[in-house]
N, C-alpha and C. Protein backbone atom coordinates (compact mmCIF):
# COMPACT_ATOMS: atom_id res chain seq x y z
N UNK A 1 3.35 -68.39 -58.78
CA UNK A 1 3.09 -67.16 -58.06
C UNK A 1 1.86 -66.49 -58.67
N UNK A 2 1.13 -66.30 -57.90
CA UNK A 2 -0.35 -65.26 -58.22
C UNK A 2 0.11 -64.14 -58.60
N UNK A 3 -1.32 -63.22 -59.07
CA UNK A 3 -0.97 -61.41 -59.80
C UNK A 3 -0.82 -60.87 -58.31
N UNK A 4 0.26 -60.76 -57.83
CA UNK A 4 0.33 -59.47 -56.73
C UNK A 4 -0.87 -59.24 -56.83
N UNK A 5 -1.28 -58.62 -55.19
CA UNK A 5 -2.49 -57.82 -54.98
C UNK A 5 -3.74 -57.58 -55.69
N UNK A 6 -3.71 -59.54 -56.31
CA UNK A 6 -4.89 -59.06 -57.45
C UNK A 6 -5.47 -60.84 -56.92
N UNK A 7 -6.73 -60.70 -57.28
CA UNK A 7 -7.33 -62.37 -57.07
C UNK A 7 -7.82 -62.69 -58.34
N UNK A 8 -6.81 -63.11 -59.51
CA UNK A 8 -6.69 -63.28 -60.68
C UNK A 8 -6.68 -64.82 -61.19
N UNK A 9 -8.28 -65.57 -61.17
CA UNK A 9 -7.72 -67.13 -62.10
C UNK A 9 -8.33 -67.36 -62.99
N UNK A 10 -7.11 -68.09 -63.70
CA UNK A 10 -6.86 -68.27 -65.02
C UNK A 10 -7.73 -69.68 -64.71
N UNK A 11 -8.80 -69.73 -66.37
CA UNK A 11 -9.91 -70.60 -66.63
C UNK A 11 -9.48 -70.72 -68.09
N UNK A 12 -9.10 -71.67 -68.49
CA UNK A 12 -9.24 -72.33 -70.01
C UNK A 12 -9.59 -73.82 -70.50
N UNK A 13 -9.49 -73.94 -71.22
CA UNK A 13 -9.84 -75.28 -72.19
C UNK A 13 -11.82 -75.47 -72.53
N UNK A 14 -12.31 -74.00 -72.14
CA UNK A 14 -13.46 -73.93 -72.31
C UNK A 14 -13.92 -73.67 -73.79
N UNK A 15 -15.29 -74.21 -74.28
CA UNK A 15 -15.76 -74.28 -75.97
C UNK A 15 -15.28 -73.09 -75.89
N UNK A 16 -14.86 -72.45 -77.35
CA UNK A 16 -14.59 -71.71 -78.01
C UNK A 16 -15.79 -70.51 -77.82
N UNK A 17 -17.13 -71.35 -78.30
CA UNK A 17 -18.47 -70.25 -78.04
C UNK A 17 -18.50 -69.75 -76.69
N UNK A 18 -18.06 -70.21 -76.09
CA UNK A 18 -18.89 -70.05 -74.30
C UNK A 18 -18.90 -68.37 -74.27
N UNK A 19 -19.34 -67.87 -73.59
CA UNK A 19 -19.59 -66.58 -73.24
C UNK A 19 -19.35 -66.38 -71.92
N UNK A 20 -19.03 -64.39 -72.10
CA UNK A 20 -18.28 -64.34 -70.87
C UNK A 20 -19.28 -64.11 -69.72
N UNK A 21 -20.91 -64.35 -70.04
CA UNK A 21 -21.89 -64.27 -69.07
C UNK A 21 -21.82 -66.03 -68.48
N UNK A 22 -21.20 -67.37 -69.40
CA UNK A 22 -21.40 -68.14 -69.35
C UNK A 22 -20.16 -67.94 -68.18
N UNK A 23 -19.13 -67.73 -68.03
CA UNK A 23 -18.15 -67.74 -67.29
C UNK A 23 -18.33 -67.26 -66.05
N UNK A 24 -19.40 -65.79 -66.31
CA UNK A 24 -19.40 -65.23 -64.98
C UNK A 24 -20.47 -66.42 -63.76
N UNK A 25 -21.18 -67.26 -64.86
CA UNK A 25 -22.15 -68.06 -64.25
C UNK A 25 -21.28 -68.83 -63.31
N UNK A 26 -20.64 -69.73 -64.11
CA UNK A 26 -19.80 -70.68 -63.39
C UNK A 26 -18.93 -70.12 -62.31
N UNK A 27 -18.62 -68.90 -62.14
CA UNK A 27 -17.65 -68.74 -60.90
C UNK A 27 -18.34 -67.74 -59.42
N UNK A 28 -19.64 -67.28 -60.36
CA UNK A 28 -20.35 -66.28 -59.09
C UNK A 28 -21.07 -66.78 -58.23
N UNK A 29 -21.11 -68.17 -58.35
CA UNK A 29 -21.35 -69.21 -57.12
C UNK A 29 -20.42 -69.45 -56.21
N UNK A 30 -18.77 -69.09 -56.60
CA UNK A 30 -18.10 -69.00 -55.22
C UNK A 30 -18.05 -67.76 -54.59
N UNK A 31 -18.34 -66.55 -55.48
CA UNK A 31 -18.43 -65.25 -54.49
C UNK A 31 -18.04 -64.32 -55.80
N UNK A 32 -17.87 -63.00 -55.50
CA UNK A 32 -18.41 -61.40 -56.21
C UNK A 32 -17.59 -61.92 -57.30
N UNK A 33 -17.91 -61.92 -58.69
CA UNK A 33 -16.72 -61.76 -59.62
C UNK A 33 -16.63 -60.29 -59.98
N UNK A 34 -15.54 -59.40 -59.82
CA UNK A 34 -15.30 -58.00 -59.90
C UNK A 34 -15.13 -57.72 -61.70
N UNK A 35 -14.60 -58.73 -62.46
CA UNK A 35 -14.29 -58.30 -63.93
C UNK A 35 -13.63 -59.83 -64.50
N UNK A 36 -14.13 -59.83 -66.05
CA UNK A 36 -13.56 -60.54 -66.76
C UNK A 36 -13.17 -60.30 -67.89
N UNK A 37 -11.90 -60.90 -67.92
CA UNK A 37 -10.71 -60.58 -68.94
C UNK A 37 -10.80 -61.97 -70.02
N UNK A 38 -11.48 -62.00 -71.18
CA UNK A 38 -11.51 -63.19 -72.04
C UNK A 38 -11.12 -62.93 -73.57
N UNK A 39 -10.78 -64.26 -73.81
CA UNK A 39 -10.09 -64.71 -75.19
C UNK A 39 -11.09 -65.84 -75.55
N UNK A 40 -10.81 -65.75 -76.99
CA UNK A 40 -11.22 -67.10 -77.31
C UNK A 40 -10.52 -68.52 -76.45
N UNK A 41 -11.54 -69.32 -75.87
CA UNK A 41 -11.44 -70.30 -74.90
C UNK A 41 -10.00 -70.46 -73.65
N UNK A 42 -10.26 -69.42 -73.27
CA UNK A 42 -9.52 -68.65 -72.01
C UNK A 42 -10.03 -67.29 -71.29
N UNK A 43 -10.34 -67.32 -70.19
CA UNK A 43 -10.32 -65.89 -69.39
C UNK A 43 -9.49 -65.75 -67.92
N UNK A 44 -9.40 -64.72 -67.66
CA UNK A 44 -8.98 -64.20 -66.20
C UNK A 44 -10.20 -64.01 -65.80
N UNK A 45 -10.54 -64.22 -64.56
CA UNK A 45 -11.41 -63.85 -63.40
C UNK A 45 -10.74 -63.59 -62.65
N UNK A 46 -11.43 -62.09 -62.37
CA UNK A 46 -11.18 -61.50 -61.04
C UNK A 46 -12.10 -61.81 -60.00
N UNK A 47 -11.80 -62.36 -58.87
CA UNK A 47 -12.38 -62.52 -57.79
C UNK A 47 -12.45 -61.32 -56.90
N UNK A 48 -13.66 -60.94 -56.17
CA UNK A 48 -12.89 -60.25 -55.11
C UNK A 48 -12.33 -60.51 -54.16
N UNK A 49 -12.12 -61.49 -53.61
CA UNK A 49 -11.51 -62.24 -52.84
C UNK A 49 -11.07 -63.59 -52.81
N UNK A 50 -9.66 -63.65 -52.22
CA UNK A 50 -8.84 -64.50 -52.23
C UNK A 50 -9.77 -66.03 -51.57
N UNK A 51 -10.17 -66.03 -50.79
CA UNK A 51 -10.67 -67.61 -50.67
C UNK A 51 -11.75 -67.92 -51.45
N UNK A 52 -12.52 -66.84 -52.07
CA UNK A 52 -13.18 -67.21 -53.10
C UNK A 52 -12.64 -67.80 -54.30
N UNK A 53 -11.69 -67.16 -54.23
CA UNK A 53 -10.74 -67.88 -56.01
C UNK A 53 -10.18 -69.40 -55.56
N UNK A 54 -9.71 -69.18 -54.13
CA UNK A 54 -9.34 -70.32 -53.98
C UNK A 54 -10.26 -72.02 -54.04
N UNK A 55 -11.50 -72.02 -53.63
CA UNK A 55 -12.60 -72.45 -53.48
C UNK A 55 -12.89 -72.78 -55.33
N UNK A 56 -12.98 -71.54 -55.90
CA UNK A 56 -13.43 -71.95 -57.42
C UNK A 56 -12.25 -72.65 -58.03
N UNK A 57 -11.12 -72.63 -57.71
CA UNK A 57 -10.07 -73.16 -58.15
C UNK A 57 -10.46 -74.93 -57.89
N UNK A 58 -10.46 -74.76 -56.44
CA UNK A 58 -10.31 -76.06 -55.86
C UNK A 58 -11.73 -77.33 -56.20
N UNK A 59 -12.94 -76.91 -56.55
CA UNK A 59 -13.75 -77.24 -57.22
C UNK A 59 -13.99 -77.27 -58.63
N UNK A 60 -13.65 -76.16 -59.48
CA UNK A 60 -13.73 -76.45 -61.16
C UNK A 60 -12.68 -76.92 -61.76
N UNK A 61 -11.15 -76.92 -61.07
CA UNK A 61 -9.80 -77.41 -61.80
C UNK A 61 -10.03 -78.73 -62.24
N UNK A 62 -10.28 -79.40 -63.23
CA UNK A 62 -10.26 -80.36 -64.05
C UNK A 62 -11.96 -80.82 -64.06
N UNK A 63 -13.09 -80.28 -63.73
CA UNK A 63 -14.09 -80.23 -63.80
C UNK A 63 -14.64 -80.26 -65.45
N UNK A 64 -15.39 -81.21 -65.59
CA UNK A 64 -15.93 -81.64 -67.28
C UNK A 64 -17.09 -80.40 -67.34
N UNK A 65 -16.59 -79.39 -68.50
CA UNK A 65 -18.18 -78.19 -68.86
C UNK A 65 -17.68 -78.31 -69.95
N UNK A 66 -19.18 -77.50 -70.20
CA UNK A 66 -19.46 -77.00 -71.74
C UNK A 66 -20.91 -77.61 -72.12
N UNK A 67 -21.55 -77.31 -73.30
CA UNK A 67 -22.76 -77.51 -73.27
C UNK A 67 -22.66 -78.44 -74.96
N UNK A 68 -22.00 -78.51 -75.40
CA UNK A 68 -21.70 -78.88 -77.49
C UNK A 68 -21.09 -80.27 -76.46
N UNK A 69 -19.98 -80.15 -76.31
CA UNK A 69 -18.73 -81.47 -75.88
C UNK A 69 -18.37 -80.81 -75.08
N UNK A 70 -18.90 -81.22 -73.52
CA UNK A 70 -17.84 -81.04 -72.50
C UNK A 70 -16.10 -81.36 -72.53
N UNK A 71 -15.40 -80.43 -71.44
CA UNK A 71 -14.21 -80.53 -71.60
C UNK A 71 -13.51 -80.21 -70.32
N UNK A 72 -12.54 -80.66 -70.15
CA UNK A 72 -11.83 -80.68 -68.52
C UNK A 72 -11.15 -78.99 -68.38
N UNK A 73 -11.63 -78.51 -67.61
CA UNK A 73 -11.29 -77.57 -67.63
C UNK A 73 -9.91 -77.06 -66.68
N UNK A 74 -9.03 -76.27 -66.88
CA UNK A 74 -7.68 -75.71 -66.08
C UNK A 74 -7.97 -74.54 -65.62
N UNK A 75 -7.96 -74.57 -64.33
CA UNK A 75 -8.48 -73.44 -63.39
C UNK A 75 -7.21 -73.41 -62.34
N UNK A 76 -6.57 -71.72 -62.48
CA UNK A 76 -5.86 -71.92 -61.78
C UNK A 76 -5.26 -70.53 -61.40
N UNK A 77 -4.33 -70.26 -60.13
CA UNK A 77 -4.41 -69.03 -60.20
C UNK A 77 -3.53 -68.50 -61.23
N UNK A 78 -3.59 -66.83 -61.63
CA UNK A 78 -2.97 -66.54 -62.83
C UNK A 78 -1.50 -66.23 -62.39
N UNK A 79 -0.82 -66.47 -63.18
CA UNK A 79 0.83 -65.74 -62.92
C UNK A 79 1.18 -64.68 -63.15
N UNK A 80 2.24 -63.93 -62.81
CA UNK A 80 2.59 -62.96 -62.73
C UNK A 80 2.73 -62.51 -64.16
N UNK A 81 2.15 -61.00 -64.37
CA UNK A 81 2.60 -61.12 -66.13
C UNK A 81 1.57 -61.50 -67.29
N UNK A 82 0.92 -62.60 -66.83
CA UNK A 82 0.45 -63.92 -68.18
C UNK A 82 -0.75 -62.76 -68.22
N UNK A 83 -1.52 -61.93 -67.35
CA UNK A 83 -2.62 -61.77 -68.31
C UNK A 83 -2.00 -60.43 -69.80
N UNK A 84 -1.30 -59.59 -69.38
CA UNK A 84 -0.41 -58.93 -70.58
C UNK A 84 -0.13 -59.72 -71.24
N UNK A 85 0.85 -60.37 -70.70
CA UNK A 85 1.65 -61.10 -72.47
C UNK A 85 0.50 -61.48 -73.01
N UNK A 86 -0.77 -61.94 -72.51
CA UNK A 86 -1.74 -62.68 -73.49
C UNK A 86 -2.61 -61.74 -74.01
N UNK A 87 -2.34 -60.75 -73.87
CA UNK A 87 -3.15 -59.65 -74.35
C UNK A 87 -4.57 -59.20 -74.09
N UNK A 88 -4.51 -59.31 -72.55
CA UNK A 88 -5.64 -58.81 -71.19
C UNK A 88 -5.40 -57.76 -70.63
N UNK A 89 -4.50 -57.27 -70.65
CA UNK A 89 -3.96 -55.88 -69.45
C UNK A 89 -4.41 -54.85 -69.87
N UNK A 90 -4.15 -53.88 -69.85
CA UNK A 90 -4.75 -52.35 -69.98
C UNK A 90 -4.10 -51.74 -71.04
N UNK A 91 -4.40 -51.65 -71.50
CA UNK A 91 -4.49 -50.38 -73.43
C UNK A 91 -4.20 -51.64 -74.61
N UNK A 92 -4.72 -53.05 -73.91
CA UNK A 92 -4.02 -53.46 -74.93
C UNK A 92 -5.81 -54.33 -75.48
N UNK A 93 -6.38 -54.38 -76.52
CA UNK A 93 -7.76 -54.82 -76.39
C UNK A 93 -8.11 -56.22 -76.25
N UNK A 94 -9.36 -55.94 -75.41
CA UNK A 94 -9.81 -57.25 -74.81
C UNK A 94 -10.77 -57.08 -74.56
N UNK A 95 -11.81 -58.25 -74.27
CA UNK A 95 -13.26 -58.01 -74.00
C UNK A 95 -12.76 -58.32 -72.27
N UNK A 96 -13.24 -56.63 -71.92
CA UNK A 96 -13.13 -56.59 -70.45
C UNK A 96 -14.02 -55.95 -70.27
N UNK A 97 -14.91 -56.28 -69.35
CA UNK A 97 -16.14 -55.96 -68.74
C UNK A 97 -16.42 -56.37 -67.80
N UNK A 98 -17.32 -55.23 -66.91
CA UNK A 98 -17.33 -55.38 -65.65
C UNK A 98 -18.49 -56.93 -65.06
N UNK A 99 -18.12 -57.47 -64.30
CA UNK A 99 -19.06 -58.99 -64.13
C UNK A 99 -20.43 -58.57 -64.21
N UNK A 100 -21.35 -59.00 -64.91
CA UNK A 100 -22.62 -59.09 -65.21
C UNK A 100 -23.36 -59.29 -63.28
């Protein structure tokens, strides 16, 4: 199940270095990224729209990046919950910033 009323996917197994301008690169070719929520080699992207996420899903999910040692990447939508517990949600800190 997706974030309710949110176009939220979950991107990991990316280098450790990558950056969250490097992230916004890779997904603002399917359409607006509104905000990203990142961890060391994991983020949420917010899409603004739903067939856009769907589209980046359906093209980068197991897709080889990175620039050191590429790596298969898991793109997928986020679940209910997972960006909190992982410590993305609101008052809890995270590099969240609005998409470049």
């Amino acid at each position: 199940m997706a974030v309710e009323g949110k176009n939220v996917v979950f991107c990991g197994n990316f280098e450790y270095d990558a950056s969250e301008r490097d992230i916004n690169r890779l997904f603002e070719r399917y359409g607006p990224v509104e905000r990203i929520d990142m961890k060391t080699g994991f983020a949420f992207v917010y899409m603004k729209n739903k067939k856009d996420g769907d589209e980046a899903i359906y093209d980068l999910d197991r897709r080889e990046w990175g620039y050191r040692r590429p790596r298969p990447l898991k793109v997928q939508w986020a679940k209910v919950g997972s960006a909190r517990r992982l410590g993305c949600g609101r008052g809890l800190r995270a590099r969240q910033t609005p998409a470049l």
